[in-house]
C-alpha atoms as a PDB file:
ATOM      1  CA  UNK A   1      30.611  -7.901   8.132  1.00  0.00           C
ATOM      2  CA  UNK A   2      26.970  -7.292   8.650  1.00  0.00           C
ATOM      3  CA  UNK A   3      26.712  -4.427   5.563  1.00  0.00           C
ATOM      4  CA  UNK A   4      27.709  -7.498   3.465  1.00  0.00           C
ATOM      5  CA  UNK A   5      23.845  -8.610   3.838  1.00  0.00           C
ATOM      6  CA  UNK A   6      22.386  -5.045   2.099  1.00  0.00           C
ATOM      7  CA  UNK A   7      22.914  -5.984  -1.293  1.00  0.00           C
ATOM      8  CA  UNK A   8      20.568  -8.745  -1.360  1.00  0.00           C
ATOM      9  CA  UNK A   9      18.172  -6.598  -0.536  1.00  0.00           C
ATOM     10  CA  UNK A  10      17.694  -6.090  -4.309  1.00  0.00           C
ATOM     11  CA  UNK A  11      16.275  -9.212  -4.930  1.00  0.00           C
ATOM     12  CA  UNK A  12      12.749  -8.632  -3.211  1.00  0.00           C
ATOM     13  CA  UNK A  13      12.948  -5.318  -4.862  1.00  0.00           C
ATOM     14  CA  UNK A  14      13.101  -6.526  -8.436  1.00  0.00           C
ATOM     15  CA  UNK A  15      11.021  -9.370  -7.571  1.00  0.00           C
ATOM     16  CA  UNK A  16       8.498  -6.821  -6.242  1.00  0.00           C
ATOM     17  CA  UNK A  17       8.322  -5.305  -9.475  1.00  0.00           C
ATOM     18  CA  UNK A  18       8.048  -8.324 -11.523  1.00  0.00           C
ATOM     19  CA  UNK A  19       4.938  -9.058 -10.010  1.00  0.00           C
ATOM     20  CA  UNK A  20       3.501  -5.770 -10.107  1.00  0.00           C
ATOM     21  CA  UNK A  21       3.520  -6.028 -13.769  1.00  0.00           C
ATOM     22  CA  UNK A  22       2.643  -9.258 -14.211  1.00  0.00           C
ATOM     23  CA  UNK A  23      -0.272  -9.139 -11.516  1.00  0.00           C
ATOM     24  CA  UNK A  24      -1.419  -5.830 -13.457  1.00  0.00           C
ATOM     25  CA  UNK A  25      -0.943  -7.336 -16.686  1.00  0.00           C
ATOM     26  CA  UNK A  26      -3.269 -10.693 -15.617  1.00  0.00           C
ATOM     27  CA  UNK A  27      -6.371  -8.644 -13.855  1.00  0.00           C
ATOM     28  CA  UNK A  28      -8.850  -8.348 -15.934  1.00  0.00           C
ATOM     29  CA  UNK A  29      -9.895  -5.100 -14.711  1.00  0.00           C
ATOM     30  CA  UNK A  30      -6.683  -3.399 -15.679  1.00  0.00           C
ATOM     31  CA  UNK A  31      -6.651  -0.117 -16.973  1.00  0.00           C
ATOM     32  CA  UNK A  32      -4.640  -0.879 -19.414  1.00  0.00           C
ATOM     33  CA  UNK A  33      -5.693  -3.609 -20.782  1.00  0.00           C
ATOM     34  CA  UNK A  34      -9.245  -2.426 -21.140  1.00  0.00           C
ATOM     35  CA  UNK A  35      -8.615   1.374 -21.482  1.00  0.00           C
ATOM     36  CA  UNK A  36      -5.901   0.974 -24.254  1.00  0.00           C
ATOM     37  CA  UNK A  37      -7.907  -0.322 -27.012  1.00  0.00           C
ATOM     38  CA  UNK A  38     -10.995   1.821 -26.578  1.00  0.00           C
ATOM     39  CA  UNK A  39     -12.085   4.946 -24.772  1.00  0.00           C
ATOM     40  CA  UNK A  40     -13.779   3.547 -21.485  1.00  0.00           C
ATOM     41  CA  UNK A  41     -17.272   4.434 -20.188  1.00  0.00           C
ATOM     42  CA  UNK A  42     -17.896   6.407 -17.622  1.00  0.00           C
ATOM     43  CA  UNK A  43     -17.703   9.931 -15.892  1.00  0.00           C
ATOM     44  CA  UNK A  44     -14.668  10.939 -13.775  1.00  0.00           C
ATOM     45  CA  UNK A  45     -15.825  10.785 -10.099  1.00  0.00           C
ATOM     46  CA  UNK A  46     -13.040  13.253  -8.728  1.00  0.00           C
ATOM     47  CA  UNK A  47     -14.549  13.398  -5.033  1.00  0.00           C
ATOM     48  CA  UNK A  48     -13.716   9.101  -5.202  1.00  0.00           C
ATOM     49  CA  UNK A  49      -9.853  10.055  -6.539  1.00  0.00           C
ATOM     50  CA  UNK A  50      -9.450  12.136  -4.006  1.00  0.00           C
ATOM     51  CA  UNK A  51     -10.788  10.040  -0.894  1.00  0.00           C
ATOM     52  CA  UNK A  52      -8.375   6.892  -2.734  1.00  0.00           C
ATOM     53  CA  UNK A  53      -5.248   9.599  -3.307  1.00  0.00           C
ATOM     54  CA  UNK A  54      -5.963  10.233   0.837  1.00  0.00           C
ATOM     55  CA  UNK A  55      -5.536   6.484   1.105  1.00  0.00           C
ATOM     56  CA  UNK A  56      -2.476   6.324  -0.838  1.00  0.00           C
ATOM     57  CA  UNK A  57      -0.632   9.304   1.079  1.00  0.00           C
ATOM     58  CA  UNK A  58      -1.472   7.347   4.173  1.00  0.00           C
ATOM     59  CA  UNK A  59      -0.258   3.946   2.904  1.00  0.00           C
ATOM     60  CA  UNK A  60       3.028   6.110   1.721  1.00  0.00           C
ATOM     61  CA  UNK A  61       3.608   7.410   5.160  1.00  0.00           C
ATOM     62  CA  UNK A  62       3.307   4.471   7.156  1.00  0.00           C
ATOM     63  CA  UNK A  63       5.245   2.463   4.421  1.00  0.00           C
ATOM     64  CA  UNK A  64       8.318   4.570   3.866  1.00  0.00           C
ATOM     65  CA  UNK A  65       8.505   5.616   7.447  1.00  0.00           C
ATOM     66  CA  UNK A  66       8.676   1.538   8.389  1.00  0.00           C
ATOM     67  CA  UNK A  67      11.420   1.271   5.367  1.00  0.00           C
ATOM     68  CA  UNK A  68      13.734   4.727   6.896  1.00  0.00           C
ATOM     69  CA  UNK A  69      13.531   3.208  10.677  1.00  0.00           C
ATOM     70  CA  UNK A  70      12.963  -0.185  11.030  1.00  0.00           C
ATOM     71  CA  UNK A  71      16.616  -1.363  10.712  1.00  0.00           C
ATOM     72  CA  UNK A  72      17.923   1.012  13.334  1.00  0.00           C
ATOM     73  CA  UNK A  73      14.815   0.268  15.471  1.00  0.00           C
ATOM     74  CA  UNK A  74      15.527  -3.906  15.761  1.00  0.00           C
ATOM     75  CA  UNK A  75      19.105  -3.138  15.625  1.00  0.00           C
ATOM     76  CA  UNK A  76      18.634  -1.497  19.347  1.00  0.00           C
ATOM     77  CA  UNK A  77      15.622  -3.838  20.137  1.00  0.00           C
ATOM     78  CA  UNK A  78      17.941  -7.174  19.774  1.00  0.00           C
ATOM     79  CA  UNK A  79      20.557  -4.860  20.862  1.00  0.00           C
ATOM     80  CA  UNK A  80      22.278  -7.123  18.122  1.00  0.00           C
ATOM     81  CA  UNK A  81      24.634  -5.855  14.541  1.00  0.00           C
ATOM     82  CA  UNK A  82      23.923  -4.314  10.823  1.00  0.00           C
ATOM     83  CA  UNK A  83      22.778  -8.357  10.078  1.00  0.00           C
ATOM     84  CA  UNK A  84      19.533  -7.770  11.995  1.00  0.00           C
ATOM     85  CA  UNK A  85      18.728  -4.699  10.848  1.00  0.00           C
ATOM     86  CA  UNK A  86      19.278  -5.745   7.154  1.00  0.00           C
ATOM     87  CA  UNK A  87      17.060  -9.008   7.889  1.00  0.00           C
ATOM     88  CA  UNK A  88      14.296  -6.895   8.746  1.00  0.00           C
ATOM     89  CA  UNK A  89      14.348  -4.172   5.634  1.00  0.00           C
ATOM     90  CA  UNK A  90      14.538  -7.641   3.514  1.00  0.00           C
ATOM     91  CA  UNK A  91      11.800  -9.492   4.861  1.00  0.00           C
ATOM     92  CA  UNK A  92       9.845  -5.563   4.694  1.00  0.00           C
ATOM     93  CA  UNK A  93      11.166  -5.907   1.032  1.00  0.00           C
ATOM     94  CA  UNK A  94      10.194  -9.150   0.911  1.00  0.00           C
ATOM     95  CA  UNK A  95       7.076  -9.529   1.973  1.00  0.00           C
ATOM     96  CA  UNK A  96       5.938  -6.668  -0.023  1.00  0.00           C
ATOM     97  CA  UNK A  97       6.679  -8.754  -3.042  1.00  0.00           C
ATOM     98  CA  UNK A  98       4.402 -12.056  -1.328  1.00  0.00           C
ATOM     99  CA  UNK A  99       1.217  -8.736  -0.698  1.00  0.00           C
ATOM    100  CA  UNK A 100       1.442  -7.153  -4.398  1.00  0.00           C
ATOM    101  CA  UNK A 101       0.534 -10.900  -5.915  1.00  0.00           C
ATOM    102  CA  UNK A 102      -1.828 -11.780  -2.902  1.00  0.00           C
ATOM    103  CA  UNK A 103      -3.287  -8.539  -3.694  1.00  0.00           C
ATOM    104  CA  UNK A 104      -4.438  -9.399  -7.187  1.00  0.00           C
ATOM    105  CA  UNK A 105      -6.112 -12.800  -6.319  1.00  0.00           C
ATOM    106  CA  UNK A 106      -7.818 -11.360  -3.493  1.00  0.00           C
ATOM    107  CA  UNK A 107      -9.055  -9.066  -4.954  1.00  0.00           C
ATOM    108  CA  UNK A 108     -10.541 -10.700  -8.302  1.00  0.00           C
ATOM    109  CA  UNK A 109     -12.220 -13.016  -5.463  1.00  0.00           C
ATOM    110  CA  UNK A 110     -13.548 -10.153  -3.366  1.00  0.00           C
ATOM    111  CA  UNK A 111     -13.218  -6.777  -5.166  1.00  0.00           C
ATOM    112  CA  UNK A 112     -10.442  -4.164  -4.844  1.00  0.00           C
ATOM    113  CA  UNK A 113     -12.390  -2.305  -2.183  1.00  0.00           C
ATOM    114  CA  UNK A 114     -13.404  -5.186   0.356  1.00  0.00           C
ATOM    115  CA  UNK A 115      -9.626  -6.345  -0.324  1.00  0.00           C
ATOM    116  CA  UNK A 116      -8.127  -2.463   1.015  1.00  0.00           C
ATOM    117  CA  UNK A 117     -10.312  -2.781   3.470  1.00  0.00           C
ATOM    118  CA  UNK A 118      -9.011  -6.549   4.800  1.00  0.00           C
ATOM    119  CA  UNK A 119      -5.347  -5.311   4.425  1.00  0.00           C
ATOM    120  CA  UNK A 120      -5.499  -2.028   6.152  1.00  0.00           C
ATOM    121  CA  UNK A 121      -7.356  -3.843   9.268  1.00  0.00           C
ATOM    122  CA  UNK A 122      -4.530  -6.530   9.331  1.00  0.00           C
ATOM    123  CA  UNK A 123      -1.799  -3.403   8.836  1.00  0.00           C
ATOM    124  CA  UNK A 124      -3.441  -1.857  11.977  1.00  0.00           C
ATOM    125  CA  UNK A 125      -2.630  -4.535  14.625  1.00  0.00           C
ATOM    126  CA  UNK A 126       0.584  -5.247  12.745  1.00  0.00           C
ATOM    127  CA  UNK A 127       1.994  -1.986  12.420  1.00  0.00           C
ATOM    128  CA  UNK A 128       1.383  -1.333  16.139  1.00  0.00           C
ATOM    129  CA  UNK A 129       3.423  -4.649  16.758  1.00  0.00           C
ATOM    130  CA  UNK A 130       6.749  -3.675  15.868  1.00  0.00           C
ATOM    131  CA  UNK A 131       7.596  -1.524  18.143  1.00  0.00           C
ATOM    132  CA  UNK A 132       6.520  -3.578  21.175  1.00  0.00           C
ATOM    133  CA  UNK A 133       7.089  -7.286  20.307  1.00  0.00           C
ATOM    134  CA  UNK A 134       9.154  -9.181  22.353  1.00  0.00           C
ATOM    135  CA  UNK A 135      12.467 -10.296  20.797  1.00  0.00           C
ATOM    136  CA  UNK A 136      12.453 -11.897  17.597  1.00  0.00           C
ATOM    137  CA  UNK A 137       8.837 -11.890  17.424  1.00  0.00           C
ATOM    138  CA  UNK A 138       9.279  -8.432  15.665  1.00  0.00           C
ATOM    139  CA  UNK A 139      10.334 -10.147  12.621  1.00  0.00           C
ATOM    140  CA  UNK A 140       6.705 -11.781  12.292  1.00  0.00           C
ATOM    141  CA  UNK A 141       5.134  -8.393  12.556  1.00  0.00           C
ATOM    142  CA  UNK A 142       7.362  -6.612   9.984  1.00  0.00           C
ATOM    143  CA  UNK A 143       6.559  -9.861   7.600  1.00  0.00           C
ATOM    144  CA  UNK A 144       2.520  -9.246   8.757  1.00  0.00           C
ATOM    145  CA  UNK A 145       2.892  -5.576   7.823  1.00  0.00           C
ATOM    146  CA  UNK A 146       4.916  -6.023   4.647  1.00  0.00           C
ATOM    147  CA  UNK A 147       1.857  -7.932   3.145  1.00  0.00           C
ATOM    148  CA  UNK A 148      -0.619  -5.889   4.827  1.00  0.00           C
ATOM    149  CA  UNK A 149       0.449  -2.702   3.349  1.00  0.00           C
ATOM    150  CA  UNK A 150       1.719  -4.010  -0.456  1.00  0.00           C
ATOM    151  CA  UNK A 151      -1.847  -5.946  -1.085  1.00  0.00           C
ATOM    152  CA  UNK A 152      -3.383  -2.421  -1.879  1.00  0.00           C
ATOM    153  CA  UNK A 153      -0.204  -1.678  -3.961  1.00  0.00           C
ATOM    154  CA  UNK A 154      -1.576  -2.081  -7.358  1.00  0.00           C
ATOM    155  CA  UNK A 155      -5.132  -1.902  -6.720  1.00  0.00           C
ATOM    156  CA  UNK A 156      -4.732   1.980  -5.596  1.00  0.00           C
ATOM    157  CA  UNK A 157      -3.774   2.231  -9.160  1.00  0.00           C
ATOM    158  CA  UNK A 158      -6.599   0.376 -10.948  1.00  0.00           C
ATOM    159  CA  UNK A 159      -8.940   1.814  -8.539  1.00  0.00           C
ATOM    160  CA  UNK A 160      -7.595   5.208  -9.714  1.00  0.00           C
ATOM    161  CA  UNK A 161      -7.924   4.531 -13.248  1.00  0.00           C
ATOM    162  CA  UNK A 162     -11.279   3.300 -13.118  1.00  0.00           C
ATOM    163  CA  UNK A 163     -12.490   6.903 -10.503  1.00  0.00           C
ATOM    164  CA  UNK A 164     -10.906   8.973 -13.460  1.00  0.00           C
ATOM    165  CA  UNK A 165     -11.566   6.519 -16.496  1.00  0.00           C
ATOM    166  CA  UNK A 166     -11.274   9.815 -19.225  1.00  0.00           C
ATOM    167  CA  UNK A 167      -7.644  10.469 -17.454  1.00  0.00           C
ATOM    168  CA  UNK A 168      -6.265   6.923 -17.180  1.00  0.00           C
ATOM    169  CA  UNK A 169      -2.544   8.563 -17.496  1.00  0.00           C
ATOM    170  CA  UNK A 170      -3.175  11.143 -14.728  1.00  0.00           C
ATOM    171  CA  UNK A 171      -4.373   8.809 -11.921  1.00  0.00           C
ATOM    172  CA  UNK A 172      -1.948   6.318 -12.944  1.00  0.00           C
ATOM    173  CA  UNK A 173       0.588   8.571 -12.256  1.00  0.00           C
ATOM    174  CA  UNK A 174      -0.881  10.617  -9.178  1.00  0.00           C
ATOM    175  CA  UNK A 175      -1.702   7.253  -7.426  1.00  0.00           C
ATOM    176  CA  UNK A 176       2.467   6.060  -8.043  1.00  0.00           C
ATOM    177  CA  UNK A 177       3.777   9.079  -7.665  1.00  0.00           C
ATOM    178  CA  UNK A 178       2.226   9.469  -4.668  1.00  0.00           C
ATOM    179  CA  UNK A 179       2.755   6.218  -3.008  1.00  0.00           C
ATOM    180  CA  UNK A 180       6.771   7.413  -3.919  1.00  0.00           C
ATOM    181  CA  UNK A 181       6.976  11.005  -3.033  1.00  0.00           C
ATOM    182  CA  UNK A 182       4.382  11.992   0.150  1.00  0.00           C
ATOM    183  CA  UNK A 183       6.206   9.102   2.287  1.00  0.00           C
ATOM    184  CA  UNK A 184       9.870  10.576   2.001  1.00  0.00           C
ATOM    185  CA  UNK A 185       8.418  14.187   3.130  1.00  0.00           C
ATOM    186  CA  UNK A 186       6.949  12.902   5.888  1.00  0.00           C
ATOM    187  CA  UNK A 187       9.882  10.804   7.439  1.00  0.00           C
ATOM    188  CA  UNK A 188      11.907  13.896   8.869  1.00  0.00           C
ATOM    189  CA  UNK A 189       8.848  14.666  10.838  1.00  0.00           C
ATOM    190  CA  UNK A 190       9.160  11.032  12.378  1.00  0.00           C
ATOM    191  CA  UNK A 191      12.813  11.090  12.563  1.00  0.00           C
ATOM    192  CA  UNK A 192      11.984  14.812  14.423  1.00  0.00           C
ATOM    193  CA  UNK A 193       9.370  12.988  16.870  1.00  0.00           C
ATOM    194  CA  UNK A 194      12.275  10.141  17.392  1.00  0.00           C
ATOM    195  CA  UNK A 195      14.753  12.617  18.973  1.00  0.00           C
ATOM    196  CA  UNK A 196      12.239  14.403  20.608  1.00  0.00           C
ATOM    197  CA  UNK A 197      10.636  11.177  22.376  1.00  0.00           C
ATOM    198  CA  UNK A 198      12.068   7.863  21.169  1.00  0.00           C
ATOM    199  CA  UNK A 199      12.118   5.885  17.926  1.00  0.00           C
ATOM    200  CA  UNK A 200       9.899   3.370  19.824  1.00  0.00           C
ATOM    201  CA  UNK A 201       7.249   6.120  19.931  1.00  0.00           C
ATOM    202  CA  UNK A 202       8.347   7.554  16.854  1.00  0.00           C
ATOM    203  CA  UNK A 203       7.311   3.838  14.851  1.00  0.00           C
ATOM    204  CA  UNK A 204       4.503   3.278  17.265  1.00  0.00           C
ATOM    205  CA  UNK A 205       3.141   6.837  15.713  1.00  0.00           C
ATOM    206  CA  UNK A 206       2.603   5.031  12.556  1.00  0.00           C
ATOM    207  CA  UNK A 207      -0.203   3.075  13.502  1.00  0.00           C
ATOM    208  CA  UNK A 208      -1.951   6.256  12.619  1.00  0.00           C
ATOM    209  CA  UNK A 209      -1.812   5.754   9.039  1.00  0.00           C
ATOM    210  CA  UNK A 210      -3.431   2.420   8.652  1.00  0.00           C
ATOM    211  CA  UNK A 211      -6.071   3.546  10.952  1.00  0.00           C
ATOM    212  CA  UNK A 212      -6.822   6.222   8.522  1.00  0.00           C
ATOM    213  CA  UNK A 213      -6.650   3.895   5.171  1.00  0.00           C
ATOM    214  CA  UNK A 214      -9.222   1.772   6.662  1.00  0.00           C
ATOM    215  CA  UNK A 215     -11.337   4.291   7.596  1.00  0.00           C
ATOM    216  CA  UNK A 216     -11.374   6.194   4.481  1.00  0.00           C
ATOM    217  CA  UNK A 217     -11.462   3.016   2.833  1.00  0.00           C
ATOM    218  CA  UNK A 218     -15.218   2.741   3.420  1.00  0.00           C
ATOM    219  CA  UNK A 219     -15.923   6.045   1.557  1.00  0.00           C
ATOM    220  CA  UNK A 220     -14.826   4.134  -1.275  1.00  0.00           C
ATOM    221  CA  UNK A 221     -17.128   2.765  -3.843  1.00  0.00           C
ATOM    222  CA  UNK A 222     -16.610  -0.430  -5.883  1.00  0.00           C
ATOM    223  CA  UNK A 223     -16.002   0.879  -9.879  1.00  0.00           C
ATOM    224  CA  UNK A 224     -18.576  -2.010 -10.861  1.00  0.00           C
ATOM    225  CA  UNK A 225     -21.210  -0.661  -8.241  1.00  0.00           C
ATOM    226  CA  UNK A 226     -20.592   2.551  -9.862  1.00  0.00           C
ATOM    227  CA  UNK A 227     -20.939   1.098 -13.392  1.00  0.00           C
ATOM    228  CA  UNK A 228     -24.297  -0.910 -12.858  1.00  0.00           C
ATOM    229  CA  UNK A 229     -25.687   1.901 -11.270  1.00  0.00           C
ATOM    230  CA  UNK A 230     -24.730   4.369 -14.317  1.00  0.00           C
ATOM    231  CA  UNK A 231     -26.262   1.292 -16.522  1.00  0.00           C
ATOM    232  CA  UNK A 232     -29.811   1.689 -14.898  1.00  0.00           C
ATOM    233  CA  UNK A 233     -32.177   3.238 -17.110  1.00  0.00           C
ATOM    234  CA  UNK A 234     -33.285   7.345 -16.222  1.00  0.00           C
ATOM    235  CA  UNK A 235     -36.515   7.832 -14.937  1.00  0.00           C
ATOM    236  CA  UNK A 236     -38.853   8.425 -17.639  1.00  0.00           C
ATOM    237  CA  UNK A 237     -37.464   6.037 -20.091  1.00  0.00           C
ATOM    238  CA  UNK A 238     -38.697   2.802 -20.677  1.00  0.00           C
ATOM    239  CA  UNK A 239     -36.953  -0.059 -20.532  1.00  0.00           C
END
């Protein structure tokens, strides 16, 4: 009957990944694509990795949290069957796929950093949605948040590369494994606050995190900011 529904959700999946590789593969600010051929300029900035890995535990919280609870939760909001449930982790799914390739033109329009910032302001209002909107209206907010919180997807990881451009490999692979690992440790600690209050609490707790990412998204600097300013001659030399 209704679990008949949950295999398609491994369409958005794959088509999620698609575009993560082909977004990464078209940016021209890829790591690499640019760190690959030659050793890349710069100094590791690990106070910036840090601040950005904060970001991406955040974004992992709030993300796999949404993906553990949100069928149950519009299951018992419609008070309707599996279908519903499985509609909403799809469009989730979904819509993650639509925010990984708006991510990429955004962001070679406005730069990574003004682009986190956008998408973790939109997450905030649409995050806090879910829990409370009326009917089938939730399915707008899950869509909202999907894109919202998959936009910084891939630029957590160029971002990365570029903070710690003499150890592409290692904030390649703290930034993903992060965004993977920190999110399933943290939802038995919402599935504990469910029980103890409600699974409409325990959701609207998540608003938390994309509060967070945009706030510690402004302690972030722009890599090409941080490159002109490295560029500037010292004091002393001529120019």
């Amino acid at each position: 009957g209704g679990l008949s529904a949950t295999p398609l959700l491994i369409v958005p999946a794959v088509v999620g990944v698609a575009l993560v590789l082909w977004t990464r593969g078209r940016a021209g600010w890829d790591g690499a694509g640019s760190g690959a051929a030659k050793e890349r300029a710069g100094e590791d900035d690990w106070p910036l990795f840090l601040r950005l890995s904060a970001v991406v535990i955040c974004r992992s919280i709030a993300y796999v949290g949404l993906s553990a609870f949100i069928s149950l939760h519009v299951r018992h909001h419609l008070d309707a069957g599996d279908t519903a449930g499985a509609a909403a982790l799809f469009i989730l799914f979904g819509g993650g796929a639509i925010g990984t390739l708006l991510g990429g033109r955004l962001a070679a329009r406005w730069g990574r950093v003004r682009t986190l910032r956008v998408a973790y302001a939109v997450a905030v209002p649409s995050v806090a949605g879910i829990p409370f909107a009326p009917g089938p209206l939730v399915y707008v907010f899950v869509a909202a948040t999907a894109v919202a919180l998959y936009v910084p997807f891939s630029l957590h990881v160029t971002l990365g590369q570029d903070y710690l451009p003499r150890r592409v490999g290692t904030a390649s692979g703290v930034t993903l494994g992060l965004a993977v690992s920190i999110g399933g440790i943290a939802s038995p600690l919402v599935g504990a606050l469910a029980e103890a209050t409600s699974l409409r609490w325990a959701l609207a707790s998540l608003v938390s995190m994309p509060i967070a990412c945009w706030v510690l998204s402004y302690t972030l600097t722009e890599p090409a900011a941080m490159e002109s300013r490295s560029a500037k001659p010292k004091a002393g030399v001529a120019e």
